[in-house]
Protein backbone atom coordinates (compact mmCIF):
# COMPACT_ATOMS: atom_id res chain seq x y z
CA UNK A 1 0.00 0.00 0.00
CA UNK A 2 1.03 3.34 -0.78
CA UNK A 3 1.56 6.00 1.62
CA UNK A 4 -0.62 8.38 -0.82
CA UNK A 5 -3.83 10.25 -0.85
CA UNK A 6 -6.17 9.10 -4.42
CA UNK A 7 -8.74 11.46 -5.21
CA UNK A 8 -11.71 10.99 -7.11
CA UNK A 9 -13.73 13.62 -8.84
CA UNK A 10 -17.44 13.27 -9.66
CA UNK A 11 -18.98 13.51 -13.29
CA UNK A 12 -22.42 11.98 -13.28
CA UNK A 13 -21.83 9.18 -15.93
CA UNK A 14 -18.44 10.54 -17.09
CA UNK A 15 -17.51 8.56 -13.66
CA UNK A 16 -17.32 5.49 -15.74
CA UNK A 17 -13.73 6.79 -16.93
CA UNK A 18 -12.76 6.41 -13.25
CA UNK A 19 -13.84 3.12 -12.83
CA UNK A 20 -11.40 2.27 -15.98
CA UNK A 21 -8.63 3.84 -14.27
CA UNK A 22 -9.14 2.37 -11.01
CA UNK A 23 -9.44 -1.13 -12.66
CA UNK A 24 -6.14 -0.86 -14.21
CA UNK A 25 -4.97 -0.15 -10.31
CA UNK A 26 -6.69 -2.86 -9.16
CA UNK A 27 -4.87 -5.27 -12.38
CA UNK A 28 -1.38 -3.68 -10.90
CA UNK A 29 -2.31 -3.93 -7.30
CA UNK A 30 -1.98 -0.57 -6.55
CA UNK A 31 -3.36 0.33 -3.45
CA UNK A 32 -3.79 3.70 -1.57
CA UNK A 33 -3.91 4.87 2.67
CA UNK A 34 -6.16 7.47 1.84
CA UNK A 35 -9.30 7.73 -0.74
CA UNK A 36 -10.89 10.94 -1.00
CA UNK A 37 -14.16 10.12 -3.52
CA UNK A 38 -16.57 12.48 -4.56
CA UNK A 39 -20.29 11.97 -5.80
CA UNK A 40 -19.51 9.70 -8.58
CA UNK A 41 -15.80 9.31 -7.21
CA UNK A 42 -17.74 8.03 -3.70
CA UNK A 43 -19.31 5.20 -5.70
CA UNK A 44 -16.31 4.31 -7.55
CA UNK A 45 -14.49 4.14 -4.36
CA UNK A 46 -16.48 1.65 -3.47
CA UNK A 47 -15.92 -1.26 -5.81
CA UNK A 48 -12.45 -0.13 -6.03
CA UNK A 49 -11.92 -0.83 -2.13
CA UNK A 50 -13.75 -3.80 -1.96
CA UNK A 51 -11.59 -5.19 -5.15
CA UNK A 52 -14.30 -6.10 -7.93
CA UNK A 53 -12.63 -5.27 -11.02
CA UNK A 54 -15.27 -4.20 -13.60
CA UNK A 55 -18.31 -4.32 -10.73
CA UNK A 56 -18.00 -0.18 -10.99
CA UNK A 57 -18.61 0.09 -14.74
CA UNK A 58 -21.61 -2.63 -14.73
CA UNK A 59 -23.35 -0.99 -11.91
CA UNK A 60 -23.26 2.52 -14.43
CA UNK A 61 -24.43 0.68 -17.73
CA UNK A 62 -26.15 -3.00 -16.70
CA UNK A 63 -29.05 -1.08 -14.93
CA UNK A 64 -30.05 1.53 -18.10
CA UNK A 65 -32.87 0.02 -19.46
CA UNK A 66 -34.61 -0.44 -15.65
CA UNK A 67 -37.36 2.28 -15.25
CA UNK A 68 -36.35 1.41 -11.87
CA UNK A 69 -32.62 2.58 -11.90
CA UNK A 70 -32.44 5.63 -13.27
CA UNK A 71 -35.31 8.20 -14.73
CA UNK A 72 -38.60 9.89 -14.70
CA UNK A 73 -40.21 7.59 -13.13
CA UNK A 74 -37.95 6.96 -10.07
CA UNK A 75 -37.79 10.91 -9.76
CA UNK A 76 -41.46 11.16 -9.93
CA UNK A 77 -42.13 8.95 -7.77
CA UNK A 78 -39.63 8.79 -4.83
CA UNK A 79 -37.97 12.30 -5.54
CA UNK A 80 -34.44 10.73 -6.57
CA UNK A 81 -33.61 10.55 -10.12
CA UNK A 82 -31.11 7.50 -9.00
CA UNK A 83 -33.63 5.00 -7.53
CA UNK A 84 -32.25 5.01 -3.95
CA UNK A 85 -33.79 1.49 -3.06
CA UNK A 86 -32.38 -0.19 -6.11
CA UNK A 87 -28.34 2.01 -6.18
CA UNK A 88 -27.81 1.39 -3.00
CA UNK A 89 -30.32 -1.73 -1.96
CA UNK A 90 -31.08 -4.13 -4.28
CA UNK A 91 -27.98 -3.76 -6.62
CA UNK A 92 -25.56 -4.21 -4.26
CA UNK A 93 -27.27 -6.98 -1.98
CA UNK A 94 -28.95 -9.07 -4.69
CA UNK A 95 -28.05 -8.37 -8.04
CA UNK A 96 -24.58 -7.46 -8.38
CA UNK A 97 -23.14 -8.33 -4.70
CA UNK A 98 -20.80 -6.18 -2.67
CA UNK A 99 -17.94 -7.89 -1.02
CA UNK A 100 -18.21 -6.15 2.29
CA UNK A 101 -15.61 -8.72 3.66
CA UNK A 102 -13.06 -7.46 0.93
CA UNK A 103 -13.41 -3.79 1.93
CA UNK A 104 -13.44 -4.42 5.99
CA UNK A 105 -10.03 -5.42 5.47
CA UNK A 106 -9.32 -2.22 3.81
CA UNK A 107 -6.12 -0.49 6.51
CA UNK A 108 -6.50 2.62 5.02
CA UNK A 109 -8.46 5.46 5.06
CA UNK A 110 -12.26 6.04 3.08
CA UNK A 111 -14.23 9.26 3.15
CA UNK A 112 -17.16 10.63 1.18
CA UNK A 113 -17.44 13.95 0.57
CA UNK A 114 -20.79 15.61 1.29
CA UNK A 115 -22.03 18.77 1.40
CA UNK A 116 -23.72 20.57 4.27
CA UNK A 117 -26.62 22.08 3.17
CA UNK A 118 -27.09 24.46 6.20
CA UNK A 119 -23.64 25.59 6.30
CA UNK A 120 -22.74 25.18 2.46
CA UNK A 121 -19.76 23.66 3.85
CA UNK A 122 -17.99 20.44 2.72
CA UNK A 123 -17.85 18.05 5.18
CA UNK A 124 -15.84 14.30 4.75
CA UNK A 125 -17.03 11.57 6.17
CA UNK A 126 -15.27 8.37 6.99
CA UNK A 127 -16.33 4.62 5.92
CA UNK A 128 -15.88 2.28 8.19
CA UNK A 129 -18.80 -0.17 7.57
CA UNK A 130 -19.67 0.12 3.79
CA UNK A 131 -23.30 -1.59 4.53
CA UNK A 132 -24.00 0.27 8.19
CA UNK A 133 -23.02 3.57 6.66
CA UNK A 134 -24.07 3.30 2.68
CA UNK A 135 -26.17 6.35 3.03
CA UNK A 136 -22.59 8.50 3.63
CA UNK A 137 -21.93 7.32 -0.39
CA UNK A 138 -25.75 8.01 -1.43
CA UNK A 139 -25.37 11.77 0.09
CA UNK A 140 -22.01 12.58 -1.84
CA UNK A 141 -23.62 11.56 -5.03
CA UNK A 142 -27.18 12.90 -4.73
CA UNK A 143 -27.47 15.39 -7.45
CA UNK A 144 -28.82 18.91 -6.21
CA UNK A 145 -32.51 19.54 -7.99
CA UNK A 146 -32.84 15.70 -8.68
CA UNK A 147 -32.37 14.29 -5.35
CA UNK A 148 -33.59 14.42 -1.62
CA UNK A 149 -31.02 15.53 0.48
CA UNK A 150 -30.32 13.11 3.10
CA UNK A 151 -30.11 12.99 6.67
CA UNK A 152 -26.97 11.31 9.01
CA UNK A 153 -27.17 12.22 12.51
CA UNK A 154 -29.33 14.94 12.59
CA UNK A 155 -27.79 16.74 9.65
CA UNK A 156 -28.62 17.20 5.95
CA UNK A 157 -26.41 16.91 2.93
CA UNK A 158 -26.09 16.37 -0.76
CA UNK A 159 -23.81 16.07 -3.80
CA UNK A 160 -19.84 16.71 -2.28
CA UNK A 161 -19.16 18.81 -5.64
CA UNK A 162 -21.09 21.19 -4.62
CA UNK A 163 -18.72 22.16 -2.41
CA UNK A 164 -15.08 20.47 -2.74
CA UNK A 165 -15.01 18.73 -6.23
CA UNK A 166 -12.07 17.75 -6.45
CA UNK A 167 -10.07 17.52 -2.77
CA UNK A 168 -7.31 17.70 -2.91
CA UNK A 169 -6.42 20.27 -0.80
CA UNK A 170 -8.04 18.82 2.32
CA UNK A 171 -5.89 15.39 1.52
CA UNK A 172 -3.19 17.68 1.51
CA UNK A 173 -3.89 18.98 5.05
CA UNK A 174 -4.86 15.40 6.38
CA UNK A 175 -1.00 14.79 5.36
CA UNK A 176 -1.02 12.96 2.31
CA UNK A 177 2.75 14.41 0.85
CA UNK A 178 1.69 12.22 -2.41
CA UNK A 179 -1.46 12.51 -3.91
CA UNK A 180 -2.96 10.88 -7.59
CA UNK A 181 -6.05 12.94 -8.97
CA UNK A 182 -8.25 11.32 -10.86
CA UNK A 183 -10.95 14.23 -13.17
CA UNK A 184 -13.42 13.55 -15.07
CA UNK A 185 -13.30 16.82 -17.27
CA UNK A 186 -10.30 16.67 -19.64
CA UNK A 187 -7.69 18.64 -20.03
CA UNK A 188 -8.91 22.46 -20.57
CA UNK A 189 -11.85 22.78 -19.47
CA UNK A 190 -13.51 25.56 -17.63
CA UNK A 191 -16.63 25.38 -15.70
CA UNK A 192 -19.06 28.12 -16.60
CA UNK A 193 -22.26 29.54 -13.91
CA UNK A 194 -24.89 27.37 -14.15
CA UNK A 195 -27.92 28.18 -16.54
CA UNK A 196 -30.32 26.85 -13.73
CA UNK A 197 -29.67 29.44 -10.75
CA UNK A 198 -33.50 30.38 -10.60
CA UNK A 199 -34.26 26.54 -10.15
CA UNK A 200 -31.47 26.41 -6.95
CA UNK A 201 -33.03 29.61 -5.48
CA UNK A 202 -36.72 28.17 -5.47
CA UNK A 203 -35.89 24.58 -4.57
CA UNK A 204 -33.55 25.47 -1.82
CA UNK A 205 -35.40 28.36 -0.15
CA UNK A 206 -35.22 26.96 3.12
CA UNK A 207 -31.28 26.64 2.63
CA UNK A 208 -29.96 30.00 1.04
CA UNK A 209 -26.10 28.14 1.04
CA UNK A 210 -26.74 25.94 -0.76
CA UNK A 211 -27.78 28.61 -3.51
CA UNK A 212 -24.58 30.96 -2.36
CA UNK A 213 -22.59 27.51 -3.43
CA UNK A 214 -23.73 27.35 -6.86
CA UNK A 215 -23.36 30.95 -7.50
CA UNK A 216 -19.76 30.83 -7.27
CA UNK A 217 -19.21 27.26 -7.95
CA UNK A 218 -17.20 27.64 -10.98
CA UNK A 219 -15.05 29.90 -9.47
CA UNK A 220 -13.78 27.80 -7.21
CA UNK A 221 -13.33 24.93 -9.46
CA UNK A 222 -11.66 26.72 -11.57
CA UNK A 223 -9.01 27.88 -8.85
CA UNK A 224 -9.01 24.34 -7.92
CA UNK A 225 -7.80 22.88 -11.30
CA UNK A 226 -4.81 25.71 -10.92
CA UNK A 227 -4.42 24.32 -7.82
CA UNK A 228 -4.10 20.83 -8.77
CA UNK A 229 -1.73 21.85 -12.00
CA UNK A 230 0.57 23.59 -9.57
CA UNK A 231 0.95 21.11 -7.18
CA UNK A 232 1.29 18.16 -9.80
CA UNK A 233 4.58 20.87 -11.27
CA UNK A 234 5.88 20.42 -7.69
CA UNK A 235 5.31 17.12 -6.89
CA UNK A 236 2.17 17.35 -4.18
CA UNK A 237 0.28 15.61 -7.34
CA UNK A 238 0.14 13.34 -9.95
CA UNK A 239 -2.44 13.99 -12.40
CA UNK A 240 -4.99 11.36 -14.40
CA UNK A 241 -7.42 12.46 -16.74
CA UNK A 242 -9.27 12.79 -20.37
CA UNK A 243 -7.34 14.35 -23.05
CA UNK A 244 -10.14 15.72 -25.21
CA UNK A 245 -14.10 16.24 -24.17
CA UNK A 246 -16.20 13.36 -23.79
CA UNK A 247 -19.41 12.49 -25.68
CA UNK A 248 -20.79 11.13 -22.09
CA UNK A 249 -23.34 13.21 -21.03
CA UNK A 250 -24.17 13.86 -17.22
CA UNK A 251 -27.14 11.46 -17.43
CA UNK A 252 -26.12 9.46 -20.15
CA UNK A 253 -27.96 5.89 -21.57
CA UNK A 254 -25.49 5.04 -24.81
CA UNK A 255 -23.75 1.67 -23.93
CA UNK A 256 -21.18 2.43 -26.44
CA UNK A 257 -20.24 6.08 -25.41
CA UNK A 258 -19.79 5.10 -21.84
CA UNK A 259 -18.02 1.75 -22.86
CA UNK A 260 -15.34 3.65 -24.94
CA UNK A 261 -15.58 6.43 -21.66
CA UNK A 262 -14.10 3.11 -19.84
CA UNK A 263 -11.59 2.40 -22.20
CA UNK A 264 -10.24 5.65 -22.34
CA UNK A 265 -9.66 5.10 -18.74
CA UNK A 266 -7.66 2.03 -18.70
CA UNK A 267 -5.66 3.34 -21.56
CA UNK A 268 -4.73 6.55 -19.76
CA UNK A 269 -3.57 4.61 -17.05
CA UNK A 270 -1.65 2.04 -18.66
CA UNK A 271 0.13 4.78 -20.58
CA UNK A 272 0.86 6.47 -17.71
CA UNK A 273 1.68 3.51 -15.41
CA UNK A 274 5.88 3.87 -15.55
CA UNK A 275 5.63 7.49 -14.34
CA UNK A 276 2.93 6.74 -11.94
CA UNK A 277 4.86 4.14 -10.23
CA UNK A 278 7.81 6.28 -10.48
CA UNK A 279 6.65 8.92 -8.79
CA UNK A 280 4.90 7.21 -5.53
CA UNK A 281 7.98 5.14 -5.14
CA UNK A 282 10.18 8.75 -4.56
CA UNK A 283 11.26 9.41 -1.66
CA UNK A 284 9.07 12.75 -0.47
């Protein structure tokens, strides 16, 4: 295992080009003391801990076709555009089995990030029991407008990219001297305000942060990626991520598009493997 923070950003459905990286780590045994994951990231985390190769990608695309997975109906209906009972229920007991066993021998360290909806603040929760405390994933990856927000010990939260993204400045401060970043946006891209600010202000009337987050949201990611490109020219990070702009949309149902997403994934990786290993085996 190495001494090394790996941090997963979220994407929606783009998410599936982490799960190709992470399965080339999982082919190499490359294993991490810290995992910082992310909405998407968080569920990626998972499989990767509990070491299913391929489980992450075939949770995304075997599921499509269910009105019960993902849709109109599930968001109509229970208020969650992800079907919570069948994401985080039925999929993982019944029809594509967790190894919980795998992941409670996991030494290192899990966390979801979440976002506080009464502070605005991100908050990062630690796994410990993947089945006890599944609803710590569900909150980092339920999408703001399309999702309840859910409640853990008296507080509620949704999607961690509302607040932290990508963090890799709090694995920084938890002392990580080594850190691999895995995005999901490639390699120029800048986040723009979101068209939908009207929509934020009336759904979350009750919780003004959450609309002061998304007004400056793409500020701060922004600042983030510089961030992230500075500390991978000085060593604090090593960098994974698409090369050009995916077809993947956010919500997206196209077998092939997310299967090549995958790909892409795996290929990055194994291209990059040499330098990768390279740089966690310096000395800090």
């Amino acid at each position: 295992m190495y001494q090394a923070g790996l941090v997963l950003e979220g994407g929606g459905m783009k998410g599936v080009y982490t799960s190709g990286v992470l399965d080339f780590f999982l082919d190499k045994g490359i294993e991490f003391s810290s995992i910082y994951g992310v909405s998407a990231g968080a569920c990626s985390m998972c499989s990767f801990l509990s070491k299913q190769r391929g489980r992450a990608y075939h949770v995304n695309v075997d599921y499509l076709d269910s009105p019960d997975y993902c849709g109109a109906k599930s968001l109509l209906t229970t208020g969650d555009l992800f079907n919570v009972e069948m994401c985080y229920h039925t999929i993982p007991e019944r029809l594509n089995p967790y190894d919980y066993r795998t992941f409670d021998k996991y030494q290192g360290k899990a966390v979801s990030v979440v976002t506080n909806i009464e502070t605005g603040e991100a908050e990062y929760l630690q796994v410990r029991d993947m089945k006890k405390e599944i609803d710590k994933i569900r909150a980092s990856a339920s999408l703001p407008l399309v999702s309840r927000a859910v409640k853990i010990d008296g507080k509620y939260y949704l999607d961690g990219g509302i607040s932290d993204a990508i963090p890799l400045k709090h694995s920084i401060q938890d002392g990580n001297r080594k850190n691999v970043v895995i995005m999901t946006k490639e390699v120029g891209y800048i986040r723009r305000p979101s068209e939908h600010m009207g929509l934020f202000k009336a759904r979350y009337l009750r919780y003004p942060k959450v609309y002061e987050c998304m007004v400056d949201r793409h500020v701060r990611y922004n600042v983030t990626v510089k961030y992230i490109e500075e500390q991978v020219r000085e060593g604090g990070a090593f960098l994974i991520r698409p090369k050009q702009k995916s077809e993947v949309g956010r919500i997206e149902k196209d077998v092939k598009k997310l299967a090549a997403l995958y790909d892409e994934g795996y290929r990055d990786a194994e291209a990059c493997y040499p330098e990768l290993l390279a740089y966690l085996k310096e000395e800090s």
